[in-house]
N, C-alpha and C. Protein backbone atom coordinates (compact mmCIF):
# COMPACT_ATOMS: atom_id res chain seq x y z
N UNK A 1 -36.61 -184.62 87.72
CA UNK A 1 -36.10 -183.36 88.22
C UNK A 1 -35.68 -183.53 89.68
N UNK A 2 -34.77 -182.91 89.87
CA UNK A 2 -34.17 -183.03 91.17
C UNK A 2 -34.37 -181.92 92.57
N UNK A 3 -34.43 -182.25 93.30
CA UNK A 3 -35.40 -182.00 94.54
C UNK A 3 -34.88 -180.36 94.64
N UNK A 4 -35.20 -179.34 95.33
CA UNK A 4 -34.46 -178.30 95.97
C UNK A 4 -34.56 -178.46 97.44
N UNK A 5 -33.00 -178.08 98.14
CA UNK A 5 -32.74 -178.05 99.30
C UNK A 5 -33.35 -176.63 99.61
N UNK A 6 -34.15 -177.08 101.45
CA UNK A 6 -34.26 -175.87 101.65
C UNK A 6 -33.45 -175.78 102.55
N UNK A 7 -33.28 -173.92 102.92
CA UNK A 7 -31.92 -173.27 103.40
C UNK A 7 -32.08 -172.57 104.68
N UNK A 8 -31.57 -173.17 105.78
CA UNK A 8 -32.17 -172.38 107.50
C UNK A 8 -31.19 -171.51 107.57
N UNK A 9 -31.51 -170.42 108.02
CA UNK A 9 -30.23 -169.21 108.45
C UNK A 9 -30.48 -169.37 109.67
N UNK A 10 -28.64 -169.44 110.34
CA UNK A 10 -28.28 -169.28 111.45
C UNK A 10 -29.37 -169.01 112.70
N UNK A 11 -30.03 -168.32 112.45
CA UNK A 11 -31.28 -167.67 113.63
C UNK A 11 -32.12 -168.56 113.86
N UNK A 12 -32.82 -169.73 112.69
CA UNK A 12 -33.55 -170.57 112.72
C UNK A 12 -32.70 -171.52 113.23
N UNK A 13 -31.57 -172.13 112.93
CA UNK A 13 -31.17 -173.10 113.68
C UNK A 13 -30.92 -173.03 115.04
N UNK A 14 -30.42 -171.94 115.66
CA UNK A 14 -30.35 -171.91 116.82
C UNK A 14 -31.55 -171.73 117.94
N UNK A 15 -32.22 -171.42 117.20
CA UNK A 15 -33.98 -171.51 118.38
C UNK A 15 -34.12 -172.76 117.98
N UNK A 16 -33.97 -173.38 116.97
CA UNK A 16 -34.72 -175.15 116.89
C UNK A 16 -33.95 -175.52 118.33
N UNK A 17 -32.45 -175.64 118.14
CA UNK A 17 -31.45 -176.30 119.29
C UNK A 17 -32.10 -175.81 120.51
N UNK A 18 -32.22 -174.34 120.51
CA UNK A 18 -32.41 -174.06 122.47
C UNK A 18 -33.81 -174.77 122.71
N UNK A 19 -34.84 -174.72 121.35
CA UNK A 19 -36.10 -175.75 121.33
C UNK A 19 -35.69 -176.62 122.56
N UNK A 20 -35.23 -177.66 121.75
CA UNK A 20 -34.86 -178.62 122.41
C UNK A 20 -33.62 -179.06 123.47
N UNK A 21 -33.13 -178.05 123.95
CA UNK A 21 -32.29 -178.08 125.33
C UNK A 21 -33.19 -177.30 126.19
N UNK A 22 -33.68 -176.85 126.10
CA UNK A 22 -34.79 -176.11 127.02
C UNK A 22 -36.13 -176.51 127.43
N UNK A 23 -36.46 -177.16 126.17
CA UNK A 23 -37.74 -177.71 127.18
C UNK A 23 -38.05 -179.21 127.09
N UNK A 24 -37.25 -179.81 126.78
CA UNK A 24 -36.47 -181.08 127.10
C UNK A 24 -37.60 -182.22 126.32
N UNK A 25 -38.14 -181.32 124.72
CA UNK A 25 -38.55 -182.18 124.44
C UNK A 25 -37.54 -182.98 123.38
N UNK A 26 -38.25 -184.17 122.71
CA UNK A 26 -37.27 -184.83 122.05
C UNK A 26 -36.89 -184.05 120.83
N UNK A 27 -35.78 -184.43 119.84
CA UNK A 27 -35.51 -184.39 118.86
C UNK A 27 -36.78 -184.08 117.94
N UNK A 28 -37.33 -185.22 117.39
CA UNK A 28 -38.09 -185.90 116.74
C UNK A 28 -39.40 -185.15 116.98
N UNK A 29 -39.68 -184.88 117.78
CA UNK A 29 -40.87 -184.07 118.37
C UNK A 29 -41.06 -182.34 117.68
N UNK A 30 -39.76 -181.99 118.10
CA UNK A 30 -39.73 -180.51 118.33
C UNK A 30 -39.10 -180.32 116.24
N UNK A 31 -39.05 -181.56 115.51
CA UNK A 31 -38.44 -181.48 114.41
C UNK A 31 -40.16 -181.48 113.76
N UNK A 32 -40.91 -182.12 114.16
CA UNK A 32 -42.38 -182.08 113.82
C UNK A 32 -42.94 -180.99 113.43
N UNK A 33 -42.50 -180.07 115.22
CA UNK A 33 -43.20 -179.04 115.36
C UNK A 33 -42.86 -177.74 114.23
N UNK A 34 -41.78 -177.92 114.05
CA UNK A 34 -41.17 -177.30 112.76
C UNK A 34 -40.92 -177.09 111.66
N UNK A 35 -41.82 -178.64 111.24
CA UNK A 35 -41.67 -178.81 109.79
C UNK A 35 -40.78 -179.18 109.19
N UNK A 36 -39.50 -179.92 109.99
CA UNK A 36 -37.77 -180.22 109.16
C UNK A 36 -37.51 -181.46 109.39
N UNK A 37 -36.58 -181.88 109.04
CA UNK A 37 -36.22 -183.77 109.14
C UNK A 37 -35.68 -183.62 110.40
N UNK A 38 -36.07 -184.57 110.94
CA UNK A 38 -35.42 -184.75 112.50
C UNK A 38 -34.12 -185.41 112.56
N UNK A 39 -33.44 -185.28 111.53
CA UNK A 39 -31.83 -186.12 111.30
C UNK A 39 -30.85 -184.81 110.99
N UNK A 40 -31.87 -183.52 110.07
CA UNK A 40 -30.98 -182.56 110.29
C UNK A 40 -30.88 -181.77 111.63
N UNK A 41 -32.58 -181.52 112.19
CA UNK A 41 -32.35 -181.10 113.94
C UNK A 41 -31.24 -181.88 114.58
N UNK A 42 -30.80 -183.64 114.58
CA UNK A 42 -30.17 -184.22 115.55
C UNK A 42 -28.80 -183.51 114.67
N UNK A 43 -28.57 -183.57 114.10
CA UNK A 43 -27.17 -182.89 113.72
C UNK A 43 -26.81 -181.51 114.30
N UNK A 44 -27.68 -180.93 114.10
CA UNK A 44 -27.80 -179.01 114.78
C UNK A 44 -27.65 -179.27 115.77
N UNK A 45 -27.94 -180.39 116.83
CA UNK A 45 -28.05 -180.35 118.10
C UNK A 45 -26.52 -181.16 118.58
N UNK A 46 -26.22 -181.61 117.61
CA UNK A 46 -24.86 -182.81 118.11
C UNK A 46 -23.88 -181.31 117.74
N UNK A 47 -23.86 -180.68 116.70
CA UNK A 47 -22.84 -179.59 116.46
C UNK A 47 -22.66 -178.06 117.64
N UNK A 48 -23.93 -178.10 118.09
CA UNK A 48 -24.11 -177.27 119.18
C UNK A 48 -23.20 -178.07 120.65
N UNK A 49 -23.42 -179.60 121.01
CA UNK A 49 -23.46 -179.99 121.74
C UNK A 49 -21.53 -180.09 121.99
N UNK A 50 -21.23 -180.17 120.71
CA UNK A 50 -19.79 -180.46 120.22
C UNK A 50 -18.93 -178.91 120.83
N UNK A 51 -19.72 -177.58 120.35
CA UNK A 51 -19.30 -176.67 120.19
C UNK A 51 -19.28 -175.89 121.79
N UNK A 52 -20.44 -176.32 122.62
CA UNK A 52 -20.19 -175.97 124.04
C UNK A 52 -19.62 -176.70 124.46
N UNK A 53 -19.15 -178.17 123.96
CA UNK A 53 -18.06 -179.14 125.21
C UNK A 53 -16.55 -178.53 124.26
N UNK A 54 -16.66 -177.86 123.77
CA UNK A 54 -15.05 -176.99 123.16
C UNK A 54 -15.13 -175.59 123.96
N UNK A 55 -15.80 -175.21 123.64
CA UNK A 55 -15.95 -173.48 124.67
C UNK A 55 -15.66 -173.64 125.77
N UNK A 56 -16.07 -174.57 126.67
CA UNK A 56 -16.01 -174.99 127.96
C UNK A 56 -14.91 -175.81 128.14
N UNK A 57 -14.55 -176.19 127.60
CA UNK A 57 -12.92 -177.32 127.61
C UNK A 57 -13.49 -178.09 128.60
N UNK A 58 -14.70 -178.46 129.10
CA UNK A 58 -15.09 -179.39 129.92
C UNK A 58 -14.89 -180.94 129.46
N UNK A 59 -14.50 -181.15 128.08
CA UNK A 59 -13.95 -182.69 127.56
C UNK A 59 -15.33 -183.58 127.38
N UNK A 60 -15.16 -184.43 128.87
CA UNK A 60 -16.12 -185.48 129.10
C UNK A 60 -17.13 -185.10 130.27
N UNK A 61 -16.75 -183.55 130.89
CA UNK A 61 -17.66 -183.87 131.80
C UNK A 61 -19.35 -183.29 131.61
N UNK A 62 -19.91 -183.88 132.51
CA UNK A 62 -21.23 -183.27 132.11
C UNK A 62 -21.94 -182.05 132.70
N UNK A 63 -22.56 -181.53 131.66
CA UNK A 63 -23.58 -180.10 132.34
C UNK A 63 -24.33 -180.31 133.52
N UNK A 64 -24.53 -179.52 133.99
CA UNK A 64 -25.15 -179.16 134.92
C UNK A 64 -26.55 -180.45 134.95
N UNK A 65 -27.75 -179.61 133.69
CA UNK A 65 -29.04 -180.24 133.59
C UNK A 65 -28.09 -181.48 133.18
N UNK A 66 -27.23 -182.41 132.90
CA UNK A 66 -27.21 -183.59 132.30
C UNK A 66 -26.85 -184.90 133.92
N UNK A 67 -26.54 -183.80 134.59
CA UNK A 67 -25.99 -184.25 136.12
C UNK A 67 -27.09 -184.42 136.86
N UNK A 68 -27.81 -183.82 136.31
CA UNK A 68 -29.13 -183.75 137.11
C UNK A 68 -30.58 -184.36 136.77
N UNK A 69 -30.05 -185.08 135.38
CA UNK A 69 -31.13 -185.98 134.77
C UNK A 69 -30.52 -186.95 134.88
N UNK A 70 -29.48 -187.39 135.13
CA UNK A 70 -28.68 -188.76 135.70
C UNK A 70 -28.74 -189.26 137.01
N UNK A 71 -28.95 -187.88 137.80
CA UNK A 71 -29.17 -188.37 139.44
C UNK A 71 -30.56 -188.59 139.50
N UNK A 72 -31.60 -188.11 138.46
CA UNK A 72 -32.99 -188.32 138.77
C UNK A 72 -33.47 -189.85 138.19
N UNK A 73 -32.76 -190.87 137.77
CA UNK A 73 -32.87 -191.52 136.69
C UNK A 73 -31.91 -192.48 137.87
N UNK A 74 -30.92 -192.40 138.51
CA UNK A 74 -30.74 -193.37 139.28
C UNK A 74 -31.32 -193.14 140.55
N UNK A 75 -32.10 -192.76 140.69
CA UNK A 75 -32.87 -192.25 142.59
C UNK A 75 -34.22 -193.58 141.22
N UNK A 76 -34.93 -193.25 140.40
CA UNK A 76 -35.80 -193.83 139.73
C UNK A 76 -35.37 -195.08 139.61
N UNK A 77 -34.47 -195.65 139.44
CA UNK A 77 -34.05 -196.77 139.34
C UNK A 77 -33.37 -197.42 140.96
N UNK A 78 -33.24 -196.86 141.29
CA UNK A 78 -33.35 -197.42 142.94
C UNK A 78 -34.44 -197.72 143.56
N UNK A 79 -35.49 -196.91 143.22
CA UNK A 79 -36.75 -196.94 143.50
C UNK A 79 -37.67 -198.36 143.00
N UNK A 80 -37.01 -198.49 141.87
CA UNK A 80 -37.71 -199.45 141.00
C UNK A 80 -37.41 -200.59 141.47
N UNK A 81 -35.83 -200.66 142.09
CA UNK A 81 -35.74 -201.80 142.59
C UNK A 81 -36.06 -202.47 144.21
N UNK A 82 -36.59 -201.37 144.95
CA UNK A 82 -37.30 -201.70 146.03
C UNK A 82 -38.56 -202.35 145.85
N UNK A 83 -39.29 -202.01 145.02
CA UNK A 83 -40.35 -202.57 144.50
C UNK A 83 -41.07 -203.94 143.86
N UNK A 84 -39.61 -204.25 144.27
CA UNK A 84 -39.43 -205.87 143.30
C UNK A 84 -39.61 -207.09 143.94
C-alpha cells in the first residue's frame, strides 16, 4: 500500500520559513522541531527566498541580515588569521 502525503496549508508553511529567517536556526533543525522532512522545509525556504529576490528586483544583491552575516564572518576570519 502506498504511503499518504501529508498536506501543509499556506499558514503552516510560512511560519516554518519566518522559523527559520528569524531566528537563524538551521534548516534541518527547525524541520525537527516540526515534525517535516527537512528537504521539503529547504524547498519552502529556497521558494520564499526566490520570491523576495523577484518582489524586490534586487537580482543578485544581498539582504540586509545576509550583508551582515558576511561582514561578521570576514572580521572572524581576519581574526583567525592574526592568530596564526
Amino acid at each position: 500500500m502506498g504511503e499518504t502525503r501529508r498536506r501543509f496549508d499556506p499558514e503552516f508553511r510560512a511560519g516554518a520559513v519566518r522559523i527559520v529567517r528569524e531566528t537563524g536556526k538551521s534548516v534541518a533543525q527547525v524541520a525537527r522541531d516540526l515534525g517535516i522532512n527537512a528537504g521539503t522545509l529547504a524547498n519552502w525556504v529556497q521558494m520564499d527566498r526566490l520570491a523576495r529576490e523577484q518582489d524586490t528586483g534586487s537580482g543578485g544583491e544581498l539582504a540586509e541580515s545576509e550583508r551582515e552575516n558576511c561582514a561578521s564572518a570576514q572580521a572572524e576570519g581576519r581574526m583567525g588569521q592574526g592568530a596564526r
